[in-house]
N, C-alpha and C. Protein backbone atom coordinates (compact mmCIF):
# COMPACT_ATOMS: atom_id res chain seq x y z
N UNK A 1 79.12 -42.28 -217.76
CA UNK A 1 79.21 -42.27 -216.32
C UNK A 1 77.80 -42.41 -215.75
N UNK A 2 77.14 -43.75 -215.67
CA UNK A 2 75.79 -43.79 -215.47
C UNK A 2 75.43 -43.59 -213.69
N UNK A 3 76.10 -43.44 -213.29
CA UNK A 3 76.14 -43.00 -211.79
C UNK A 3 76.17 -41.67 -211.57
N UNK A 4 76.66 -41.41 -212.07
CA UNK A 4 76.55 -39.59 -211.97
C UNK A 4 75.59 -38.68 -211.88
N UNK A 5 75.49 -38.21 -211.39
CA UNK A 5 74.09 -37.23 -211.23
C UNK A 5 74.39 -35.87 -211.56
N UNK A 6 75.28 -35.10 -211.40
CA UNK A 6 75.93 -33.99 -211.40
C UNK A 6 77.32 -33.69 -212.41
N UNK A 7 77.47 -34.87 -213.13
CA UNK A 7 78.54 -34.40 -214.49
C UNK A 7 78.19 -35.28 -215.59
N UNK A 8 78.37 -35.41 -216.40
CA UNK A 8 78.53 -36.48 -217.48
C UNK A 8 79.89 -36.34 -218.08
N UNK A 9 80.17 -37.46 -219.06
CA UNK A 9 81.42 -37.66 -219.91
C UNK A 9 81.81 -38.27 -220.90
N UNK A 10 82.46 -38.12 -221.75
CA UNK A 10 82.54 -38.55 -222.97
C UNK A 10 84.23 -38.47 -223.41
N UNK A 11 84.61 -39.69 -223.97
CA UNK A 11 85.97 -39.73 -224.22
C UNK A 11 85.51 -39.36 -226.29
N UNK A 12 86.39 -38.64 -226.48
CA UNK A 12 85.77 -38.73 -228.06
C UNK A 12 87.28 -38.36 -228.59
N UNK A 13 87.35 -39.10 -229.85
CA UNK A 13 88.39 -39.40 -230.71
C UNK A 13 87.99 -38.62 -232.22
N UNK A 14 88.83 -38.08 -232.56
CA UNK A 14 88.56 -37.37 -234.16
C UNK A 14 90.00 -38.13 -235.28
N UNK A 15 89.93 -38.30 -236.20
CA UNK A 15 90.73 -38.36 -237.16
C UNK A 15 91.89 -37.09 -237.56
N UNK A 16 92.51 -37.19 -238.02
CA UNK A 16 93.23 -36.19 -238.58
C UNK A 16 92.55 -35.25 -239.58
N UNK A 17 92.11 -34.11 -239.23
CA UNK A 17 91.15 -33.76 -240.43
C UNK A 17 89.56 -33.67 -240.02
N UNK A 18 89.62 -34.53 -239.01
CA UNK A 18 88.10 -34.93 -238.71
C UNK A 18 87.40 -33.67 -237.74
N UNK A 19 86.14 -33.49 -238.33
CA UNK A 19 85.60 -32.18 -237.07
C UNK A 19 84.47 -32.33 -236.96
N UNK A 20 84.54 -31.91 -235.70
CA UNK A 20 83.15 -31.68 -234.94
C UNK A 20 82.31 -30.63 -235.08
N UNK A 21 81.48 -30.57 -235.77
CA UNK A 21 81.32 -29.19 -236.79
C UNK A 21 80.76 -28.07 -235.65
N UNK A 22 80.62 -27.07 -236.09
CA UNK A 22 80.24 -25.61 -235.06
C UNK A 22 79.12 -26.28 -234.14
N UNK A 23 78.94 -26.10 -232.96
CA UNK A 23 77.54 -27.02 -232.05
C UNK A 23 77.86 -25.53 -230.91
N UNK A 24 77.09 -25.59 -229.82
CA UNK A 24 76.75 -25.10 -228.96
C UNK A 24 75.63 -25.91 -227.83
N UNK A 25 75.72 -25.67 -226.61
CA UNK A 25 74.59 -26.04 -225.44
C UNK A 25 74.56 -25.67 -224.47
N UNK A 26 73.37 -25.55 -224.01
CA UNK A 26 72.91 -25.19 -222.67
C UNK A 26 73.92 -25.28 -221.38
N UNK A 27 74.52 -26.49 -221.63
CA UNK A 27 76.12 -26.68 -220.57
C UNK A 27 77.25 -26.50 -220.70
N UNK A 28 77.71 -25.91 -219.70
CA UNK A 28 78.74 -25.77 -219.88
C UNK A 28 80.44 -27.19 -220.45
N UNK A 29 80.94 -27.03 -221.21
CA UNK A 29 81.96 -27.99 -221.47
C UNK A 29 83.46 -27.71 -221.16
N UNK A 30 83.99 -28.70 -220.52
CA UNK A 30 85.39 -28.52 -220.26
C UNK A 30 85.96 -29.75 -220.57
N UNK A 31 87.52 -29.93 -220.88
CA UNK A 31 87.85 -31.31 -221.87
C UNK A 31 89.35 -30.61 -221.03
N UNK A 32 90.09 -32.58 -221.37
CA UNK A 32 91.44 -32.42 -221.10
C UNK A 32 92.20 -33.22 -222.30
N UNK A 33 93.04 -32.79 -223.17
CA UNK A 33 93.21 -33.17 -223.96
C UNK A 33 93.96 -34.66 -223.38
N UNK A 34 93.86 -35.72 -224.14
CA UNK A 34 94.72 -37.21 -224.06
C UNK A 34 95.46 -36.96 -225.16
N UNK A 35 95.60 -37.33 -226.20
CA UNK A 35 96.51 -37.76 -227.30
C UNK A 35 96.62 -36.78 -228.11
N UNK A 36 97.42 -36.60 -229.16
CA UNK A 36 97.40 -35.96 -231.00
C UNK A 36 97.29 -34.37 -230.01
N UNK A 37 96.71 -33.70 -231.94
CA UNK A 37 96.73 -32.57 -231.33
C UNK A 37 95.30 -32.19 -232.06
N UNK A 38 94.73 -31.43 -231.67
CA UNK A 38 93.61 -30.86 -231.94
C UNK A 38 93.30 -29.23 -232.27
N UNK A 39 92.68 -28.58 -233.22
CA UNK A 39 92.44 -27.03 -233.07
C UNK A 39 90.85 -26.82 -232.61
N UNK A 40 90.78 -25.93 -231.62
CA UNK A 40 89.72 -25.64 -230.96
C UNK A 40 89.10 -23.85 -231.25
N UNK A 41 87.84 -23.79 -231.67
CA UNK A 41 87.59 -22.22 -232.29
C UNK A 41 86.11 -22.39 -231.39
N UNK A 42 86.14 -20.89 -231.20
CA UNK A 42 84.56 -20.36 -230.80
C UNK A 42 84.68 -19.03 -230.84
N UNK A 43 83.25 -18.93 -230.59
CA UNK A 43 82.65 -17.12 -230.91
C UNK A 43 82.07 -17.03 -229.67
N UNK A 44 82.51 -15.85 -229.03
CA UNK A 44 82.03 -15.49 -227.89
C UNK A 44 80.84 -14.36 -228.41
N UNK A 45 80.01 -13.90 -226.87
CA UNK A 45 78.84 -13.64 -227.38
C UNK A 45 78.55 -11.58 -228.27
N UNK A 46 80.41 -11.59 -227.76
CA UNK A 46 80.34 -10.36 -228.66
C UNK A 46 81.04 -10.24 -229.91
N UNK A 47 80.34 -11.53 -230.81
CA UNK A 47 81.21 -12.18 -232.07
C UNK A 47 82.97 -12.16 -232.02
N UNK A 48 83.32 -12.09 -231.23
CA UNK A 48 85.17 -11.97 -231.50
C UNK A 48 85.17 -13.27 -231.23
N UNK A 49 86.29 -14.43 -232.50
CA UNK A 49 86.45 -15.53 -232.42
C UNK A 49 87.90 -15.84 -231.96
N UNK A 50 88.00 -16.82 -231.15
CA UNK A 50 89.07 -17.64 -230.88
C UNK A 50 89.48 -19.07 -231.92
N UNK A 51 90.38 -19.10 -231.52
CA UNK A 51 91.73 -20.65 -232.13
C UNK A 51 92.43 -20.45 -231.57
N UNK A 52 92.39 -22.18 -231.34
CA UNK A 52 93.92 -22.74 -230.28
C UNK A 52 94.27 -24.06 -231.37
N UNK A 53 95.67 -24.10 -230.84
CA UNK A 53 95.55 -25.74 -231.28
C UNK A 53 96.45 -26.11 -230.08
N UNK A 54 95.86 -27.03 -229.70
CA UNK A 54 96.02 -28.09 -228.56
C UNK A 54 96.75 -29.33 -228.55
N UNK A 55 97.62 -29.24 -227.15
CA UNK A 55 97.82 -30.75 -227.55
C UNK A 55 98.26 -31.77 -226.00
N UNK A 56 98.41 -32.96 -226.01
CA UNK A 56 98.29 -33.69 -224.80
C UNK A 56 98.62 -32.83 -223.47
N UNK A 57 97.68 -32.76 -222.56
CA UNK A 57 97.60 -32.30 -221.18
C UNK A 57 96.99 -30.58 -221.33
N UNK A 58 96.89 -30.19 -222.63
CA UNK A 58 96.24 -29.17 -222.46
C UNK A 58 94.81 -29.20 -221.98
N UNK A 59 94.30 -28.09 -221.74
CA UNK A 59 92.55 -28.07 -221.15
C UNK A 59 91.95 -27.16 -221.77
N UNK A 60 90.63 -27.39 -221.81
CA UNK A 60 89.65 -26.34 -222.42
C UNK A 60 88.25 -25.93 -221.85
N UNK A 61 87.97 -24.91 -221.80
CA UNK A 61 86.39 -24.64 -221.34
C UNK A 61 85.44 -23.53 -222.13
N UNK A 62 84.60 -24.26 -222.73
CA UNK A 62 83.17 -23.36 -223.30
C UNK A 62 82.23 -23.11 -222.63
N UNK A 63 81.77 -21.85 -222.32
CA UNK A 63 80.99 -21.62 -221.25
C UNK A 63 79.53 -21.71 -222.00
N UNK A 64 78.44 -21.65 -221.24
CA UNK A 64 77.19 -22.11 -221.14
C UNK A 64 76.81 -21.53 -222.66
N UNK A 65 76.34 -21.67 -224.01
CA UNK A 65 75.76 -21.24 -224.87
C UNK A 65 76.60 -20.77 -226.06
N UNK A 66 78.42 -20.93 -225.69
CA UNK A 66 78.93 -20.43 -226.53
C UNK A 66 79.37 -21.90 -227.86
N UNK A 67 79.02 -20.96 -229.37
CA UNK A 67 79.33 -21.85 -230.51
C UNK A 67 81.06 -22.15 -230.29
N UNK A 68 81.00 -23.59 -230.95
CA UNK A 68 82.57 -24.33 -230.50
C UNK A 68 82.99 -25.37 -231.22
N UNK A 69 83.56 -25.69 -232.44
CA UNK A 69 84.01 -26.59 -232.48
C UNK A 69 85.52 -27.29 -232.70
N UNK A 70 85.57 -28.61 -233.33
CA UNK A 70 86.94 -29.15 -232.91
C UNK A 70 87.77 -30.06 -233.87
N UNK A 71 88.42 -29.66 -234.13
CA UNK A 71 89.58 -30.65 -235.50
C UNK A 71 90.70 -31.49 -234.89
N UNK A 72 90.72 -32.73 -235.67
CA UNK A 72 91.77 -32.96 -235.50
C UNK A 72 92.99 -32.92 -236.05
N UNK A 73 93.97 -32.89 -235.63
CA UNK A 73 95.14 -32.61 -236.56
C UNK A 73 96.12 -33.23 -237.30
N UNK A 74 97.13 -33.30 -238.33
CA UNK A 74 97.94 -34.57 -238.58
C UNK A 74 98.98 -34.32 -237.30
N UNK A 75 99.75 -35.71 -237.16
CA UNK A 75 99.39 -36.43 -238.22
C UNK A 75 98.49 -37.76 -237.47
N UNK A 76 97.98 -37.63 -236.15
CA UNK A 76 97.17 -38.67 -235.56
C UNK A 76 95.73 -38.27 -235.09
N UNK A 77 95.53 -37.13 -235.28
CA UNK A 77 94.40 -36.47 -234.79
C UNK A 77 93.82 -36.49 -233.30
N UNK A 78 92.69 -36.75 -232.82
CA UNK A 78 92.93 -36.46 -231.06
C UNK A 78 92.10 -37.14 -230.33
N UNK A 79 92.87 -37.50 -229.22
CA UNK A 79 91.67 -38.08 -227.86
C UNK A 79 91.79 -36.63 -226.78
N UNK A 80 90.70 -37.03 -226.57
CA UNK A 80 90.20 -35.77 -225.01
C UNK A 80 88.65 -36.37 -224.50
N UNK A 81 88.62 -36.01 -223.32
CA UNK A 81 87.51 -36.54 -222.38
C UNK A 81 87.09 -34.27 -222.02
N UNK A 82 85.59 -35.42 -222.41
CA UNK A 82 84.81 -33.75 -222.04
C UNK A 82 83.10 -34.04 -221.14
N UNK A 83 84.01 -33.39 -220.27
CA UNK A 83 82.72 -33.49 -218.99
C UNK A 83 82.10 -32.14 -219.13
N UNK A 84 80.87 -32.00 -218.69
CA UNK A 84 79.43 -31.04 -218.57
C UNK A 84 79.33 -31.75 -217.40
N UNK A 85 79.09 -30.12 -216.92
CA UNK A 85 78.61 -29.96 -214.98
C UNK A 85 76.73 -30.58 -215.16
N UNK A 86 76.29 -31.63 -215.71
CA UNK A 86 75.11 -31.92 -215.58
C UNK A 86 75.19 -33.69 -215.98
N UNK A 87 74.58 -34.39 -214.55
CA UNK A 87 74.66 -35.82 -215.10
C UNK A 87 73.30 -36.07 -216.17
N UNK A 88 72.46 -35.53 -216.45
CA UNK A 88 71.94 -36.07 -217.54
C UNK A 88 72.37 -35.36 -219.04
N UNK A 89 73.15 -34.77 -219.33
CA UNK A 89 73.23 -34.11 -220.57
C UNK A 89 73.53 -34.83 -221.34
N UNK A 90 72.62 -34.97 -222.79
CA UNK A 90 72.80 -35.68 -223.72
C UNK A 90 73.20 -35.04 -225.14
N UNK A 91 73.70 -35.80 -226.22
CA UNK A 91 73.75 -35.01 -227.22
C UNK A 91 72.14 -34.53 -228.05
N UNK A 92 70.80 -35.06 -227.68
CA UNK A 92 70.09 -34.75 -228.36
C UNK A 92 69.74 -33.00 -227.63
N UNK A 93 70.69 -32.94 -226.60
CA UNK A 93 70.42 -31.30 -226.48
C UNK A 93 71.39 -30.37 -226.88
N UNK A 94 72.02 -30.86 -227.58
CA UNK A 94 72.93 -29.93 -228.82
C UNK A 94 72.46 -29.36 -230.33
N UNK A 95 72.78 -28.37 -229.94
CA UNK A 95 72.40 -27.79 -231.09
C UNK A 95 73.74 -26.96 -232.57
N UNK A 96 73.71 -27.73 -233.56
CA UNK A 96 74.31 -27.96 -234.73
C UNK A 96 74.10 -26.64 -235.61
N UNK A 97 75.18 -26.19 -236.08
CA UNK A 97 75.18 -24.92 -237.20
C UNK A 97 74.52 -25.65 -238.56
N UNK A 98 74.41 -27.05 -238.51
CA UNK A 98 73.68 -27.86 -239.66
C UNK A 98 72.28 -27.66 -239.29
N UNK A 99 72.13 -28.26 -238.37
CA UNK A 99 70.46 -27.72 -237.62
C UNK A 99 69.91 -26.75 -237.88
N UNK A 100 70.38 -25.53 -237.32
CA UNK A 100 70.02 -24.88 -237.77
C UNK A 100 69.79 -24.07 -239.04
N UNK A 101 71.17 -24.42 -240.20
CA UNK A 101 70.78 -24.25 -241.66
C UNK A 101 69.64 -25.20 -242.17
N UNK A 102 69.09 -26.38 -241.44
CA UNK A 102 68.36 -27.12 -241.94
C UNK A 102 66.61 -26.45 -241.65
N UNK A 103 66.61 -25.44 -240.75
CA UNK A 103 65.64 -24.83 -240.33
C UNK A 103 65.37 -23.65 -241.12
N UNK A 104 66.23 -23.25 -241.72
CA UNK A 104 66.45 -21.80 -242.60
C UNK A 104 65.97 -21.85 -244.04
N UNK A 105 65.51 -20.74 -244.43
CA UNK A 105 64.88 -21.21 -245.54
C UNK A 105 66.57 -20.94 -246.90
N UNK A 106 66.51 -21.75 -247.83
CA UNK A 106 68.11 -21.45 -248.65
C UNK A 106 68.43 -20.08 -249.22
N UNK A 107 66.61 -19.44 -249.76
CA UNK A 107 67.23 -17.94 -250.37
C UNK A 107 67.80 -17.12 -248.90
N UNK A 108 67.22 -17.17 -247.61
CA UNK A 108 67.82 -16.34 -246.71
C UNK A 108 69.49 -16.91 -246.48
N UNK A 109 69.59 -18.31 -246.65
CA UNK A 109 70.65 -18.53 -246.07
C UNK A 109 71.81 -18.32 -247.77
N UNK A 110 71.19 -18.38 -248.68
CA UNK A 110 72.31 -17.47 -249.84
C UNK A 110 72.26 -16.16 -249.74
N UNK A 111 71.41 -15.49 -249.58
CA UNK A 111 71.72 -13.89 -249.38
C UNK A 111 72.37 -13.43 -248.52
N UNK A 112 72.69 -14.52 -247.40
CA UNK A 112 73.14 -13.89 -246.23
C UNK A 112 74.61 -14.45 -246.37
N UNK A 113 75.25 -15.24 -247.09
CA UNK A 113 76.71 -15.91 -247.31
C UNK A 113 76.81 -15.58 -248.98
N UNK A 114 76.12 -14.92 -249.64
CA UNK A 114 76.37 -14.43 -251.15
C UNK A 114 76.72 -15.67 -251.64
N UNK A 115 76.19 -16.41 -252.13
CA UNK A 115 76.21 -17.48 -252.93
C UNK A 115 75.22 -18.02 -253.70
N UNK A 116 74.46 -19.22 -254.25
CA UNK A 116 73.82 -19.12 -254.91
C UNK A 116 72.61 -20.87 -253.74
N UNK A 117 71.50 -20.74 -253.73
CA UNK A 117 71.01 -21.51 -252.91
C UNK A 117 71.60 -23.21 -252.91
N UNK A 118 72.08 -23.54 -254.15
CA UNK A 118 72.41 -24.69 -254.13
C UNK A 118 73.70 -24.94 -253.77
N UNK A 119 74.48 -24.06 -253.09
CA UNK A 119 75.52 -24.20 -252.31
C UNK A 119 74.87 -25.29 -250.98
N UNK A 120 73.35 -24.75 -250.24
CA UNK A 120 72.99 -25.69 -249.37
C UNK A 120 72.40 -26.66 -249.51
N UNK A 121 72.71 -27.47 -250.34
CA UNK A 121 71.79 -28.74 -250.89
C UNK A 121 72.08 -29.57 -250.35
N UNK A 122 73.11 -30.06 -249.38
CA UNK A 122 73.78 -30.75 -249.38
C UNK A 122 73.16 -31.36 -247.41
N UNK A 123 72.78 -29.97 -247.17
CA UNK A 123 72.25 -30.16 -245.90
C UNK A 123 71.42 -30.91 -245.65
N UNK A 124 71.10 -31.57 -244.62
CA UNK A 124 70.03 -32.93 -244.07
C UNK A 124 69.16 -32.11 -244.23
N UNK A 125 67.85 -32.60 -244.61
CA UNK A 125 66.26 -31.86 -244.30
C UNK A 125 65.69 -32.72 -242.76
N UNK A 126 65.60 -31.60 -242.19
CA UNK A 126 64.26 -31.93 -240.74
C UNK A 126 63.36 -32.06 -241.55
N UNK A 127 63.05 -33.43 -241.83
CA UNK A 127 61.49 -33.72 -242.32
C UNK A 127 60.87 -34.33 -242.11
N UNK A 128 61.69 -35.68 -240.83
CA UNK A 128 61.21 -36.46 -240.50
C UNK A 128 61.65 -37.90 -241.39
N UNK A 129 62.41 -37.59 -241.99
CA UNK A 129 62.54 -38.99 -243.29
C UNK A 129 64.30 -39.87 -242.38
N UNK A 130 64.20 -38.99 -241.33
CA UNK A 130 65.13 -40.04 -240.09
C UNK A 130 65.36 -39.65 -238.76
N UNK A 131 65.21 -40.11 -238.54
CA UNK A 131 65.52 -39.92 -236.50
C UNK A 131 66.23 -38.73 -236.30
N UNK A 132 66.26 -37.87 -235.34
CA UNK A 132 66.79 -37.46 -234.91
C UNK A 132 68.54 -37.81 -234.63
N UNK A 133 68.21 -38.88 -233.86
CA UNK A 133 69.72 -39.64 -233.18
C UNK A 133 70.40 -40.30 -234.65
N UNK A 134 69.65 -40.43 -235.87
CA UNK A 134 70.54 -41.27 -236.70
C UNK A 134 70.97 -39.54 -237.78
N UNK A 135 70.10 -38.56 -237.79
CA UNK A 135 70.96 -37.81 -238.71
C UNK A 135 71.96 -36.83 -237.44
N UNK A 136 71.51 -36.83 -236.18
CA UNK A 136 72.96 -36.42 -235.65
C UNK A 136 74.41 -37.23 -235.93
N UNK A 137 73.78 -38.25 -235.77
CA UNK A 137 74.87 -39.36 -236.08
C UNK A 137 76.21 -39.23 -237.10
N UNK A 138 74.97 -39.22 -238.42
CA UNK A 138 75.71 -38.98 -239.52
C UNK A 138 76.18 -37.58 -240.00
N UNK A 139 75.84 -36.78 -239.36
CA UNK A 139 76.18 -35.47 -239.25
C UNK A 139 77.48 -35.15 -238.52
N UNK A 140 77.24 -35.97 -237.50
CA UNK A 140 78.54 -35.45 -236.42
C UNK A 140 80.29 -35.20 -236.31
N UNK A 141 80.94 -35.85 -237.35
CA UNK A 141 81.90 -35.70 -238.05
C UNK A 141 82.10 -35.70 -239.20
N UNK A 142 82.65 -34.44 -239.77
CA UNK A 142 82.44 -34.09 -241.07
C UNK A 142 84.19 -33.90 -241.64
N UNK A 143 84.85 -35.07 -242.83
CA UNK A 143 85.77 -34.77 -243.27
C UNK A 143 86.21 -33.49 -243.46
N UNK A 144 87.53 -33.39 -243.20
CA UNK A 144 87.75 -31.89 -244.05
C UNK A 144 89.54 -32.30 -244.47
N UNK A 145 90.69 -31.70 -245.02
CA UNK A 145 91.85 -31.62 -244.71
C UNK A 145 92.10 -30.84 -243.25
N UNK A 146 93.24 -31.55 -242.55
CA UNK A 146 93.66 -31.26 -241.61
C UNK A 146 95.00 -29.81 -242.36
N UNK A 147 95.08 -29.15 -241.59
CA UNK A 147 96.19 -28.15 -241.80
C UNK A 147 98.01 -28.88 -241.25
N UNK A 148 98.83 -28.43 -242.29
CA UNK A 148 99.97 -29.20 -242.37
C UNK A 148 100.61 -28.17 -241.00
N UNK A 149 100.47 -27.41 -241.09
CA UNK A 149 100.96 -26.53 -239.57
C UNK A 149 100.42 -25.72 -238.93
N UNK A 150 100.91 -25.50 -237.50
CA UNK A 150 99.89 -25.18 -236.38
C UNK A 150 99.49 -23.42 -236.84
N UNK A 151 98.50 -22.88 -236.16
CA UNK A 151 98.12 -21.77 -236.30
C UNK A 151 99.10 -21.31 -235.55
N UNK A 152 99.44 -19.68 -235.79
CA UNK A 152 100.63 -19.14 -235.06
C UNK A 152 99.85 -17.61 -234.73
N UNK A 153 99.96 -16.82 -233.94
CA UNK A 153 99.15 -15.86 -233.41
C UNK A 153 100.29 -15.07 -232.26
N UNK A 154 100.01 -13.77 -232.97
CA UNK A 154 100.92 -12.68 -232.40
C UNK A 154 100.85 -12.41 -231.03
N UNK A 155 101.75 -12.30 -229.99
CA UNK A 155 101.60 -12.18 -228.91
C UNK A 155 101.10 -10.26 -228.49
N UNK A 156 99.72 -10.58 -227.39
CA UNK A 156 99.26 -9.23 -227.20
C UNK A 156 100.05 -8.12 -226.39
């Protein structure tokens, strides 16, 4: 929306399976689901986590700083349009749960998930050996299996 001064937007499509791995930002995000169905999780700032799974005409909102991310589901996985109350917001001001393991040193980040360091090998190194915009890139959807049925959650 290059006219915009005051929102931006993004139509984004996931696979069945496909996710948008844990991210967080400075803006706030709100989305309306279009197609498929999608599961949506975050941690609010007094660690208690949410899941939804979503589907056409539902809506969503992450408020300013909270971690969030997004799957798609079988068996078509999902369209949704997600506007931020800011016309310049870009993705290079997102910040990635990869990012930040890429900043961490591996013995803190095995002691702290009990595993052994080469569990994180797998992570991009900030080293400069690629752009910014090309390892978000390739970072930004990460296979997984999609779940064969929806999450189900006890009424309060």
């Amino acid at each position: 929306m290059p006219a915009a001064k005051t929102i931006a937007g993004v139509n984004m499509r996931l696979t069945a399976g496909g996710v948008r791995e844990l991210h967080w930002h400075k803006e706030a995000e709100w989305a309306l689901m279009l197609a498929g169905k999608a599961r949506i999780t975050a941690v609010d700032n007094d660690g208690d986590n949410f899941v939804a799974d979503i589907e056409p005409g539902d809506l969503w909102y992450f408020p300013s700083g909270i971690p969030h991310s997004i799957q798609g589901l079988q068996p078509d996985g999902a369209e949704f349009v997600l506007a931020f109350p800011n016309g310049s917001f870009s993705e290079d001001s997102t910040f990635s749960i990869t990012d930040m393991f890429a900043h961490m040193p591996k013995d803190a980040l095995a002691k702290n998930f009990g595993t052994d360091q080469a569990a994180f090998d797998h992570i991009p190194k900030q080293d400069g050996s690629c752009s910014k915009r090309h390892c978000l890139r390739t970072r930004y959807v990460a296979p997984s299996s999609a779940p064969a049925e929806p999450v189900r959650f006890a009424s309060s």
